[in-house]
N, C-alpha and C. Protein backbone atom coordinates (compact mmCIF):
# COMPACT_ATOMS: atom_id res chain seq x y z
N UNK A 1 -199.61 76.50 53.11
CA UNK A 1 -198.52 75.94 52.35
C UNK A 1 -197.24 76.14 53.15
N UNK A 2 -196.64 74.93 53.14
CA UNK A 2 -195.12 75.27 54.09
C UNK A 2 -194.08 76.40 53.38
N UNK A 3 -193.20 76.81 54.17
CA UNK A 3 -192.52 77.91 53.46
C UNK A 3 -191.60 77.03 51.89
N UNK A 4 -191.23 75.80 52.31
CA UNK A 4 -190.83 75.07 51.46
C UNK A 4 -191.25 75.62 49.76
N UNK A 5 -192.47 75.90 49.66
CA UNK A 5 -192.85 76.91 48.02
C UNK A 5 -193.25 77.67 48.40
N UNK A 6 -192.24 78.91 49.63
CA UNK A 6 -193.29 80.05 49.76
C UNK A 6 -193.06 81.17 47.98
N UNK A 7 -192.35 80.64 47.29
CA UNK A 7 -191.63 81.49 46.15
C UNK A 7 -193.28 81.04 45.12
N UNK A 8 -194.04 79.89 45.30
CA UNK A 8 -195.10 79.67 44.41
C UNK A 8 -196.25 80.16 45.02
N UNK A 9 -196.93 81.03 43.88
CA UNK A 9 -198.49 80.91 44.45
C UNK A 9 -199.61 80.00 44.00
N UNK A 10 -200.39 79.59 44.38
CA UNK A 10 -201.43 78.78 43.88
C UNK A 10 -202.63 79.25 43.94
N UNK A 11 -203.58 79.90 43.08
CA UNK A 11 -204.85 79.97 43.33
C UNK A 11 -206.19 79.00 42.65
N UNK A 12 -206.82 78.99 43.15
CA UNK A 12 -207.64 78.23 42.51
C UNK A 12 -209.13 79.20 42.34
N UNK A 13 -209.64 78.85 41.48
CA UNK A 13 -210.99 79.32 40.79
C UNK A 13 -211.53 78.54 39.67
N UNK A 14 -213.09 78.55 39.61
CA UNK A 14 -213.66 77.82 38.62
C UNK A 14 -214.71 78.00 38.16
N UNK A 15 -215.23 78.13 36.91
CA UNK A 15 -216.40 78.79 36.61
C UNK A 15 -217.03 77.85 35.77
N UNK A 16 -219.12 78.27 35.24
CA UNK A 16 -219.50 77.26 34.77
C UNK A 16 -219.38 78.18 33.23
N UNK A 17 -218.92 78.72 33.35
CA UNK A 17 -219.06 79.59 31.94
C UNK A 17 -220.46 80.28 31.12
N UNK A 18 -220.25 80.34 30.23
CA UNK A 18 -221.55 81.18 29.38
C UNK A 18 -222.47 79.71 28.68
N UNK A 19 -222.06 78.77 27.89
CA UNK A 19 -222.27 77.55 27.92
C UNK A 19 -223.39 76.67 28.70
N UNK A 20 -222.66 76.24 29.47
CA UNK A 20 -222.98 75.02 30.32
C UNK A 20 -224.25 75.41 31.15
N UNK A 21 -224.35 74.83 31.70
CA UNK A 21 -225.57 74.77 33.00
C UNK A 21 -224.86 74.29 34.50
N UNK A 22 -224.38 73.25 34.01
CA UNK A 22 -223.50 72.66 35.05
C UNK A 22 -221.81 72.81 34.88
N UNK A 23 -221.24 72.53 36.20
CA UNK A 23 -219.93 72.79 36.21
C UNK A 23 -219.13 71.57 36.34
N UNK A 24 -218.27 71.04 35.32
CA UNK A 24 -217.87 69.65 35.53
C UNK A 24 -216.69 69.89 35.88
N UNK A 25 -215.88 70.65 36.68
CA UNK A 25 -214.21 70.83 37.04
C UNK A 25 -214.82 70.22 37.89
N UNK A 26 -213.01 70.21 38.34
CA UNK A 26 -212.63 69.28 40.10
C UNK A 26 -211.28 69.72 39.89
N UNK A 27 -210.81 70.34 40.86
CA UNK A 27 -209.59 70.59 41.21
C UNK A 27 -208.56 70.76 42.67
N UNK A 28 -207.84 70.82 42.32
CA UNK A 28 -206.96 71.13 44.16
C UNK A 28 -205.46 71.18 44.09
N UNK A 29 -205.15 71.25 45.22
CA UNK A 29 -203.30 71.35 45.09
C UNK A 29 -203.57 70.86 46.44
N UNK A 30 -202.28 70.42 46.70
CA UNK A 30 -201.32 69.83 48.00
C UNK A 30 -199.83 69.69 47.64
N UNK A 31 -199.29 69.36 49.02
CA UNK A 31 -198.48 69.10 49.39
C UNK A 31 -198.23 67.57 49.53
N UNK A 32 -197.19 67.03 48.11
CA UNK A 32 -197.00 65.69 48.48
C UNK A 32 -195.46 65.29 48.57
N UNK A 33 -195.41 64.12 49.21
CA UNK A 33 -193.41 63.50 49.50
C UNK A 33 -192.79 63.86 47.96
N UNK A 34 -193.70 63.94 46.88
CA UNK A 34 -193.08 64.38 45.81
C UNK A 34 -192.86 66.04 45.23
N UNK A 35 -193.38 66.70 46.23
CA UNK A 35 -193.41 68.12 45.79
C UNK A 35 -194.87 68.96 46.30
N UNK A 36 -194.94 70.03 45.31
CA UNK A 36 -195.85 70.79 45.55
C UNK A 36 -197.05 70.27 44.12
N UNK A 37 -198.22 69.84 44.56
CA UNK A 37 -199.04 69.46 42.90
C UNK A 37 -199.78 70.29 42.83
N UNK A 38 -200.59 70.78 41.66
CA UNK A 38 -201.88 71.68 41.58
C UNK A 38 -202.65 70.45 40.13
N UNK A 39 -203.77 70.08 40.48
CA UNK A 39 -204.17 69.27 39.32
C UNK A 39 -206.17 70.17 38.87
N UNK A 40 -206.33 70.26 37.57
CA UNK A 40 -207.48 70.32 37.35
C UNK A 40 -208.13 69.39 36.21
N UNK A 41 -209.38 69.11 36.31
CA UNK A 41 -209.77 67.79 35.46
C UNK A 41 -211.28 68.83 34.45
N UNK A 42 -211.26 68.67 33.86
CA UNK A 42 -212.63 69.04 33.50
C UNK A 42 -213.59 67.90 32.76
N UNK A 43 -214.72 67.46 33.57
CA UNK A 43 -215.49 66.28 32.57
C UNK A 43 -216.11 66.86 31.30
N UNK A 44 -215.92 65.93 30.53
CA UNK A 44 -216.32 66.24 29.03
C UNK A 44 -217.66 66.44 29.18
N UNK A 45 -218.24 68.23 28.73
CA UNK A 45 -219.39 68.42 28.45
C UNK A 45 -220.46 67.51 27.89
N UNK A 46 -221.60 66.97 28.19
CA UNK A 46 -222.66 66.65 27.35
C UNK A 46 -222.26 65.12 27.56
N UNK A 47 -221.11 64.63 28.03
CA UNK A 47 -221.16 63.34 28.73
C UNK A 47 -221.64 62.84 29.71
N UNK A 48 -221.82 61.70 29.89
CA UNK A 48 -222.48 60.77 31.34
C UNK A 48 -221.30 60.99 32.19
N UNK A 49 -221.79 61.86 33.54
CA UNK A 49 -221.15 61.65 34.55
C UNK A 49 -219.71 62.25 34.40
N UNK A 50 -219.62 63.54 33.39
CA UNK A 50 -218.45 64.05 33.67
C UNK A 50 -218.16 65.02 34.79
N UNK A 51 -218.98 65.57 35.79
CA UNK A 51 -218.34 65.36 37.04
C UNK A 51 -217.92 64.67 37.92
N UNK A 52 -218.72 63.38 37.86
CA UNK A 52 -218.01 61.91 38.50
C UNK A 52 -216.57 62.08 37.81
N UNK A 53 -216.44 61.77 36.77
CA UNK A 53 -215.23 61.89 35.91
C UNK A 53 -214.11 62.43 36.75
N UNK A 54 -214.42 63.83 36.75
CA UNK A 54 -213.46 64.57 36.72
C UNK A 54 -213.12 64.63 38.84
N UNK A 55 -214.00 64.43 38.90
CA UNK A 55 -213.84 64.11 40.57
C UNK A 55 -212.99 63.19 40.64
N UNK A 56 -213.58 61.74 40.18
CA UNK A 56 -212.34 60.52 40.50
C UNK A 56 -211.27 60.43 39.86
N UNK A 57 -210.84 61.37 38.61
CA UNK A 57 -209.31 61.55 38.49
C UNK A 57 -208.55 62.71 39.30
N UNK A 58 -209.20 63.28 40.05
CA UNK A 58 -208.50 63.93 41.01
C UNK A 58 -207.81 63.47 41.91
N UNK A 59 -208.86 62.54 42.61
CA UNK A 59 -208.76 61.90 44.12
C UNK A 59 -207.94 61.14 43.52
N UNK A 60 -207.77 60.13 42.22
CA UNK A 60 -206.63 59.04 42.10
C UNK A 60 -205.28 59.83 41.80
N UNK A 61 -205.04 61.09 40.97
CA UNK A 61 -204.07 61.50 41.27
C UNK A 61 -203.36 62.12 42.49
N UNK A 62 -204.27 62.37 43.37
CA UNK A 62 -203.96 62.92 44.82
C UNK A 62 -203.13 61.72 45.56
N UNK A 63 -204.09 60.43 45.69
CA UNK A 63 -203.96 59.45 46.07
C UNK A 63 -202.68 58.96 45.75
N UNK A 64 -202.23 58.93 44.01
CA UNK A 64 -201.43 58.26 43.47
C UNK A 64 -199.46 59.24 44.60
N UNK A 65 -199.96 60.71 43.83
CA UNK A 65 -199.05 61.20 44.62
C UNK A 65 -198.52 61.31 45.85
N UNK A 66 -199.96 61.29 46.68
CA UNK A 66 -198.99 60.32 47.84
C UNK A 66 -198.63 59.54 48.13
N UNK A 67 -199.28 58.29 47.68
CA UNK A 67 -198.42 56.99 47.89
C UNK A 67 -196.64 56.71 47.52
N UNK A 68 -196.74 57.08 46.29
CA UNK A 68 -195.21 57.15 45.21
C UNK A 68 -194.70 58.26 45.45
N UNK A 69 -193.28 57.36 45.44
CA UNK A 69 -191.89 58.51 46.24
C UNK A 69 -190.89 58.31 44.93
N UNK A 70 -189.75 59.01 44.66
CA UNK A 70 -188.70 58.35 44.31
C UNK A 70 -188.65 58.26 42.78
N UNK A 71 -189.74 58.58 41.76
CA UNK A 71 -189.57 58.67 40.50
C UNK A 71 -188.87 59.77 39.84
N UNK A 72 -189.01 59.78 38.55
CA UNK A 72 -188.72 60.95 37.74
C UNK A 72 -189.93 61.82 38.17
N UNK A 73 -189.72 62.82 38.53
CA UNK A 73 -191.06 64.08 38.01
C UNK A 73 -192.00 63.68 36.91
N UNK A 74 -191.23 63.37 35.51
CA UNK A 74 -191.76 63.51 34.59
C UNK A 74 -192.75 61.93 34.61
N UNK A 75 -192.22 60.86 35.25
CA UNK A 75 -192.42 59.55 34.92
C UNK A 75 -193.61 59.54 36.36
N UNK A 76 -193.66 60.45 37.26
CA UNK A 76 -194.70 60.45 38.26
C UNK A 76 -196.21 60.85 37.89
N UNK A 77 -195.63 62.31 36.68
CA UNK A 77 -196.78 62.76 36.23
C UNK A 77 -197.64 61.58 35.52
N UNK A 78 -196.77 61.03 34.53
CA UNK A 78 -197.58 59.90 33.67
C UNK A 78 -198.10 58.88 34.57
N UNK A 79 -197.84 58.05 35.33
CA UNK A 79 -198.22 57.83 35.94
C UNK A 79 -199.39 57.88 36.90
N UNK A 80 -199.45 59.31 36.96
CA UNK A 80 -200.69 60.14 38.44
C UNK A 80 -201.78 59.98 37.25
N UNK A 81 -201.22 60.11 36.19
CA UNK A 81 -202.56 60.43 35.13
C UNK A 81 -202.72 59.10 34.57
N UNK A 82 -202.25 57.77 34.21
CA UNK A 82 -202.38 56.42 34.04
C UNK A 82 -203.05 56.03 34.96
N UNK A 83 -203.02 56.85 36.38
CA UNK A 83 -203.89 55.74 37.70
C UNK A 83 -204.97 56.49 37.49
N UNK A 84 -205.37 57.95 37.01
CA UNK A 84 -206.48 58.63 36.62
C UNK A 84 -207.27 58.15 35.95
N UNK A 85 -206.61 57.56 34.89
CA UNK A 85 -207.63 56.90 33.67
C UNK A 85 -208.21 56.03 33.80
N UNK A 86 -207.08 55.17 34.52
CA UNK A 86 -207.97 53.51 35.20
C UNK A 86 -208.76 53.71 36.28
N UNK A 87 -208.39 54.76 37.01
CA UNK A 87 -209.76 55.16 38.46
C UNK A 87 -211.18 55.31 37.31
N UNK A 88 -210.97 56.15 36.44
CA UNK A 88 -212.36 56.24 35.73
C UNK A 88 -212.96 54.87 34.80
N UNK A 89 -212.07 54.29 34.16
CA UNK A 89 -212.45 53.35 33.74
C UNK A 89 -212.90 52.32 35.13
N UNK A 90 -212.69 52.31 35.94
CA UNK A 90 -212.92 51.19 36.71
C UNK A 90 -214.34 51.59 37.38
N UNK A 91 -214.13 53.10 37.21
CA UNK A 91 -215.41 53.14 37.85
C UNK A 91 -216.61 53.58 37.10
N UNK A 92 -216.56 53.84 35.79
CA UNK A 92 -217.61 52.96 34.63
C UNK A 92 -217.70 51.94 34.57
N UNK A 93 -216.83 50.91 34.98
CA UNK A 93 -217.17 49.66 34.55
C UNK A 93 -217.72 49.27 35.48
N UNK A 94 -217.95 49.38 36.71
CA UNK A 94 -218.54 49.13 37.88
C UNK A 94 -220.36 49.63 37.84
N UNK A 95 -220.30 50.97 37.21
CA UNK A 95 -221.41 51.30 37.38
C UNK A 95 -221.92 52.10 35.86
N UNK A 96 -222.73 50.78 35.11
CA UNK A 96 -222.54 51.03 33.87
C UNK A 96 -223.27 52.17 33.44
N UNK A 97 -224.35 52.67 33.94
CA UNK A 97 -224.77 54.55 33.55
C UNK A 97 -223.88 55.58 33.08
N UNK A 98 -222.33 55.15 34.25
CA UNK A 98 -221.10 56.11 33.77
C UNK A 98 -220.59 55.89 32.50
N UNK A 99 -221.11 54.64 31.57
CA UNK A 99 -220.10 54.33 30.71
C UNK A 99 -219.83 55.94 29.84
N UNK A 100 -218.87 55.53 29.11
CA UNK A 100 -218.32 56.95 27.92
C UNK A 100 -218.53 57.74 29.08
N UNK A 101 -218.11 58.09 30.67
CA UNK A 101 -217.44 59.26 31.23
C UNK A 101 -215.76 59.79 30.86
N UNK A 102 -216.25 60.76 30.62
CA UNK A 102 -214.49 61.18 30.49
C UNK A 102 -214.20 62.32 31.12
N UNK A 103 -213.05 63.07 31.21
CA UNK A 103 -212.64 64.09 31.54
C UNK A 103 -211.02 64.40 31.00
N UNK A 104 -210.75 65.68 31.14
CA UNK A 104 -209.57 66.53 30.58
C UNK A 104 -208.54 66.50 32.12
N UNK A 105 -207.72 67.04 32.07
CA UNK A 105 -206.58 67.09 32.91
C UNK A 105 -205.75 67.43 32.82
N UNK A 106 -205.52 68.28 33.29
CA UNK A 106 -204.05 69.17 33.50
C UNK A 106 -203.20 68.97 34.74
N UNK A 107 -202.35 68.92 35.04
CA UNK A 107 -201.84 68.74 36.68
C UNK A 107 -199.83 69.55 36.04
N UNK A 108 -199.84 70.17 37.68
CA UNK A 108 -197.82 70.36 37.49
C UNK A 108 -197.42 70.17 39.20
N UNK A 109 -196.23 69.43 39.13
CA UNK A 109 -195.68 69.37 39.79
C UNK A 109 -194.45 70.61 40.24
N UNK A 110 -193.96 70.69 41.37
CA UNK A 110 -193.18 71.87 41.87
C UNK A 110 -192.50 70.63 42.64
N UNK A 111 -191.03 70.43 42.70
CA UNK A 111 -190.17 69.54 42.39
C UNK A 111 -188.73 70.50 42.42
N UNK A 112 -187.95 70.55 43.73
CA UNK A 112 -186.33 71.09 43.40
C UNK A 112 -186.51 72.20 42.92
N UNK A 113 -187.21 73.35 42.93
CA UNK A 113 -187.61 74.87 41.99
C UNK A 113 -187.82 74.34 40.53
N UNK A 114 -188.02 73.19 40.35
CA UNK A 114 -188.71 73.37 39.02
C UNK A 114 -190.06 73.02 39.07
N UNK A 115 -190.93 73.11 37.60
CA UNK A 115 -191.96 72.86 37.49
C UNK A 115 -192.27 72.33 36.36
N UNK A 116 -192.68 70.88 36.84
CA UNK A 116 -192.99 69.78 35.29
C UNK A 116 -194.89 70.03 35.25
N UNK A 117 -194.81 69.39 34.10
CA UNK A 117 -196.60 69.85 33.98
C UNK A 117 -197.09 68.50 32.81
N UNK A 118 -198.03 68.03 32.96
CA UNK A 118 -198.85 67.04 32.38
C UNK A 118 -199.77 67.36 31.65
N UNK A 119 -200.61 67.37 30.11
CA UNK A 119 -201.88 67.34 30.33
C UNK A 119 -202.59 66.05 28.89
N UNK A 120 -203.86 66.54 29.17
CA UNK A 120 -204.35 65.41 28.43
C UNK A 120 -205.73 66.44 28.21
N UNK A 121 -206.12 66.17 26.98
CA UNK A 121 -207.48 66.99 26.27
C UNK A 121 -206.73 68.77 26.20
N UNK A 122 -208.03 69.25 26.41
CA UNK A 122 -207.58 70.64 25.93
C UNK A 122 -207.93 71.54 26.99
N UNK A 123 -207.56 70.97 28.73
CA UNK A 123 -207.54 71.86 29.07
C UNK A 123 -205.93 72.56 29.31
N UNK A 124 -205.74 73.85 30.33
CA UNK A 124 -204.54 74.53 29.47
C UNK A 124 -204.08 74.90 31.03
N UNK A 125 -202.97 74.64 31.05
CA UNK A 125 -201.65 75.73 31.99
C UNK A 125 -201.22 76.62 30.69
N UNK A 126 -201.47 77.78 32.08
CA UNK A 126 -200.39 79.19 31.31
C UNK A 126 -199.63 79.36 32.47
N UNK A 127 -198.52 80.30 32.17
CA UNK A 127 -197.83 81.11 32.82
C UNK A 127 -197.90 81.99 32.79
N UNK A 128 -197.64 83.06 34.23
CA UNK A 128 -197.90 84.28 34.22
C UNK A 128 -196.85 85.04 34.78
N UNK A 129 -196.23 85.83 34.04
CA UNK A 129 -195.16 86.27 34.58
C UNK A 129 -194.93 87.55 34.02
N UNK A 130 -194.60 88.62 35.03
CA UNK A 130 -194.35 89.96 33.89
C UNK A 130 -195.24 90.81 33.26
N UNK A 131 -196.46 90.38 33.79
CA UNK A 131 -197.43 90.56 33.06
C UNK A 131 -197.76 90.71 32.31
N UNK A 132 -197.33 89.17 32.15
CA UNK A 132 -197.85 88.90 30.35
C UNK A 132 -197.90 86.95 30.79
N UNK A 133 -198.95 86.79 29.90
CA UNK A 133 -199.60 85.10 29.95
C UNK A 133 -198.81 84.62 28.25
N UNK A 134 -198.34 83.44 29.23
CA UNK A 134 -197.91 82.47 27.99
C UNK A 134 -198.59 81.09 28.20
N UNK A 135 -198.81 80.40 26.91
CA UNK A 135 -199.89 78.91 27.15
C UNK A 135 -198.79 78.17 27.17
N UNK A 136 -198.73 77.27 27.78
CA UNK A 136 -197.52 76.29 28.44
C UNK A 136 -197.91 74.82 27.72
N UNK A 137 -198.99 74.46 27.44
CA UNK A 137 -199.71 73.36 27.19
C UNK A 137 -199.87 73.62 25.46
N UNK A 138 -200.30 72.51 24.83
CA UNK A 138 -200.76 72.33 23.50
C UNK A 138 -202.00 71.14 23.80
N UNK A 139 -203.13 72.11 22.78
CA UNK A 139 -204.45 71.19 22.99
C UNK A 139 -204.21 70.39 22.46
N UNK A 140 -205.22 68.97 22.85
CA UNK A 140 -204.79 67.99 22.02
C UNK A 140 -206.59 67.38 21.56
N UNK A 141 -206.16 68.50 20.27
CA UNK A 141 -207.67 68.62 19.73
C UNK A 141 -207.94 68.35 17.61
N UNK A 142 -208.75 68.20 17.35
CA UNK A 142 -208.86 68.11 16.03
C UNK A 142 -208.36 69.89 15.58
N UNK A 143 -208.74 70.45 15.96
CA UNK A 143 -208.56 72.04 15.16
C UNK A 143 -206.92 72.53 15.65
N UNK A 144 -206.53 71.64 16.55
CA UNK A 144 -205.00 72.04 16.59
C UNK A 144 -203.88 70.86 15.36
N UNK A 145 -204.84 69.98 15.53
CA UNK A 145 -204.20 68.62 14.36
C UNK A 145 -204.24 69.74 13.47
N UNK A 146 -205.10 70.41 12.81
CA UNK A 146 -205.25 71.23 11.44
C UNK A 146 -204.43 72.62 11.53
N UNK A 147 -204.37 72.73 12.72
CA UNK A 147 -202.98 74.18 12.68
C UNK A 147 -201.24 73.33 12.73
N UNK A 148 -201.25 72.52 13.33
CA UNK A 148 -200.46 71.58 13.45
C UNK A 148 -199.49 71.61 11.84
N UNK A 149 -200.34 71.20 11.09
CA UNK A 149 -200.68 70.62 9.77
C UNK A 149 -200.41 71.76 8.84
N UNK A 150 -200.28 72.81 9.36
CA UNK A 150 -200.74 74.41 8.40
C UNK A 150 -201.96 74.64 7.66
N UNK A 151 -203.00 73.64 7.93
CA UNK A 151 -204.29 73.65 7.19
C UNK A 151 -205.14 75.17 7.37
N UNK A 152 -205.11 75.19 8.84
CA UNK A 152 -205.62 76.35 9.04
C UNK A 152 -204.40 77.71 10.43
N UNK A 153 -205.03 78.49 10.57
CA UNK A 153 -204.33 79.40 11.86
C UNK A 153 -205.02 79.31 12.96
N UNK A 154 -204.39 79.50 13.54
CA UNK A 154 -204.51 79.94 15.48
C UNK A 154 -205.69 80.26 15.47
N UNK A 155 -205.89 81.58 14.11
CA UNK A 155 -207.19 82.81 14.89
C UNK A 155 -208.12 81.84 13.87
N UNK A 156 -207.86 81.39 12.95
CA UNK A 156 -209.39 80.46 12.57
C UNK A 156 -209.66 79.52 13.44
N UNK A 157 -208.19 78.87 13.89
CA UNK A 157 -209.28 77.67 14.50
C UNK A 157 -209.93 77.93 16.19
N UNK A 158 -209.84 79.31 16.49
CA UNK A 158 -211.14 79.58 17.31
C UNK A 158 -212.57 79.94 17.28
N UNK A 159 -212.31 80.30 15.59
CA UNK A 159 -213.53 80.21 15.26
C UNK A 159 -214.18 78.41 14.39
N UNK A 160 -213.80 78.00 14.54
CA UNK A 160 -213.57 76.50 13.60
C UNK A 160 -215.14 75.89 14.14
N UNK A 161 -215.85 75.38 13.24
CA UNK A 161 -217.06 74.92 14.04
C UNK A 161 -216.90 73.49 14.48
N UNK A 162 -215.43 72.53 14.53
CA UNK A 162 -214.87 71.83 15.62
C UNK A 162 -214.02 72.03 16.29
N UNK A 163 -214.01 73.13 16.65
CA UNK A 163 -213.55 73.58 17.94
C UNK A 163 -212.90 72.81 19.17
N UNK A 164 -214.22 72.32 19.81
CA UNK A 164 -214.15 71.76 20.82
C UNK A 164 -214.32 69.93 20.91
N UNK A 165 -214.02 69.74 19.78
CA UNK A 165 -213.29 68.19 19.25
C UNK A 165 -212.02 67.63 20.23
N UNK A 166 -212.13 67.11 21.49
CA UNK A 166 -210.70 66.83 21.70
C UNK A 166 -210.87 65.43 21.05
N UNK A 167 -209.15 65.08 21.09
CA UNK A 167 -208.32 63.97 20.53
C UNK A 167 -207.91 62.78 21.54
N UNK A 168 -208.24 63.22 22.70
CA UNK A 168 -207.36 62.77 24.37
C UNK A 168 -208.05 63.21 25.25
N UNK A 169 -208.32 62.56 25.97
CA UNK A 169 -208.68 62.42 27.10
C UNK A 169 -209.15 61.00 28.27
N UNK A 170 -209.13 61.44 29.44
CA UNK A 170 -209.42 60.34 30.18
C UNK A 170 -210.48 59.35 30.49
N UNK A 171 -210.47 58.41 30.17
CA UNK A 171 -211.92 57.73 30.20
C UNK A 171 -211.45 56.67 29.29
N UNK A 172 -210.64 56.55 28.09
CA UNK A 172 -210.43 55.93 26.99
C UNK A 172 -209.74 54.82 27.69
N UNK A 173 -210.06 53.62 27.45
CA UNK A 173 -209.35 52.45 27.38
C UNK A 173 -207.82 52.48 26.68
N UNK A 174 -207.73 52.66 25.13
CA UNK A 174 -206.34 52.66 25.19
C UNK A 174 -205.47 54.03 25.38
């Protein structure tokens, strides 16, 4: 990393968890004309081809960020993740086995010492500072609609048996 963010660290790690069998992340950081990015995708468990998924919204946000100079931060992120969605849709529609692939996404930009951040489904940026973790993100899930709502709390809806209901994510046409 150039000294340019020697003030940021980036690590990366990824696990298949207790769950799964397979591991559907894809992730990375670089260095683009727009900043410093770190993006992670996770394909939707128990879907067709959510590591394809989550692979080709990487590479289109990588892609996207380097090409495009000159936006808002905020209007780049939407964007990196609009060319995400259509990389996956295009490439279900191409190869119809993938159809209903999706994946989650998180990505932040490092931009002028700040740091903008994107996401879509329920995966999560925290911050860590002080040692102490704060969640930076809000899922965008059925059991947060219901805390949202005051229906239920925080600590029920980790136990909630829709849980893992997202609301958003990539793959969706509209």
């Amino acid at each position: 990393m150039s000294d340019s963010f020697n003030y940021c660290h980036v690590a990366e790690l990824t696990d298949v968890g207790c769950k799964r069998k397979a591991n559907e992340d894809w992730l990375t950081h670089f260095e683009s004309p727009n900043g410093l990015v770190a993006v992670v995708c996770d394909g939707m468990g128990g879907h067709v081809g959510g590591q394809i998924a989550s692979h080709t919204a990487v590479e289109a946000i990588e892609r996207y960020m380097m090409q495009q100079r000159n936006e808002t931060p905020q209007q780049l992120i939407i964007d990196a993740i609009n060319a995400a969605n259509t990389a996956i849709l295009n490439r279900a529609a191409s190869q119809p086995e993938l159809n209903g692939m999706g994946s989650t996404c998180v990505m932040l930009l490092v931009r002028n010492d700040k740091v903008y951040i994107g996401s879509v489904g329920d995966s999560r940026i925290y911050l860590i500072r002080n040692h102490r973790i704060k969640q930076l993100t809000v899922d965008q899930s059925y059991v947060q609609m219901l805390v949202d709502a005051g229906s239920i709390t925080p600590e029920e809806a980790e136990r909630h048996p829709r849980k893992n209901e997202i609301t958003n994510a990539l793959g969706l046409p509209n």
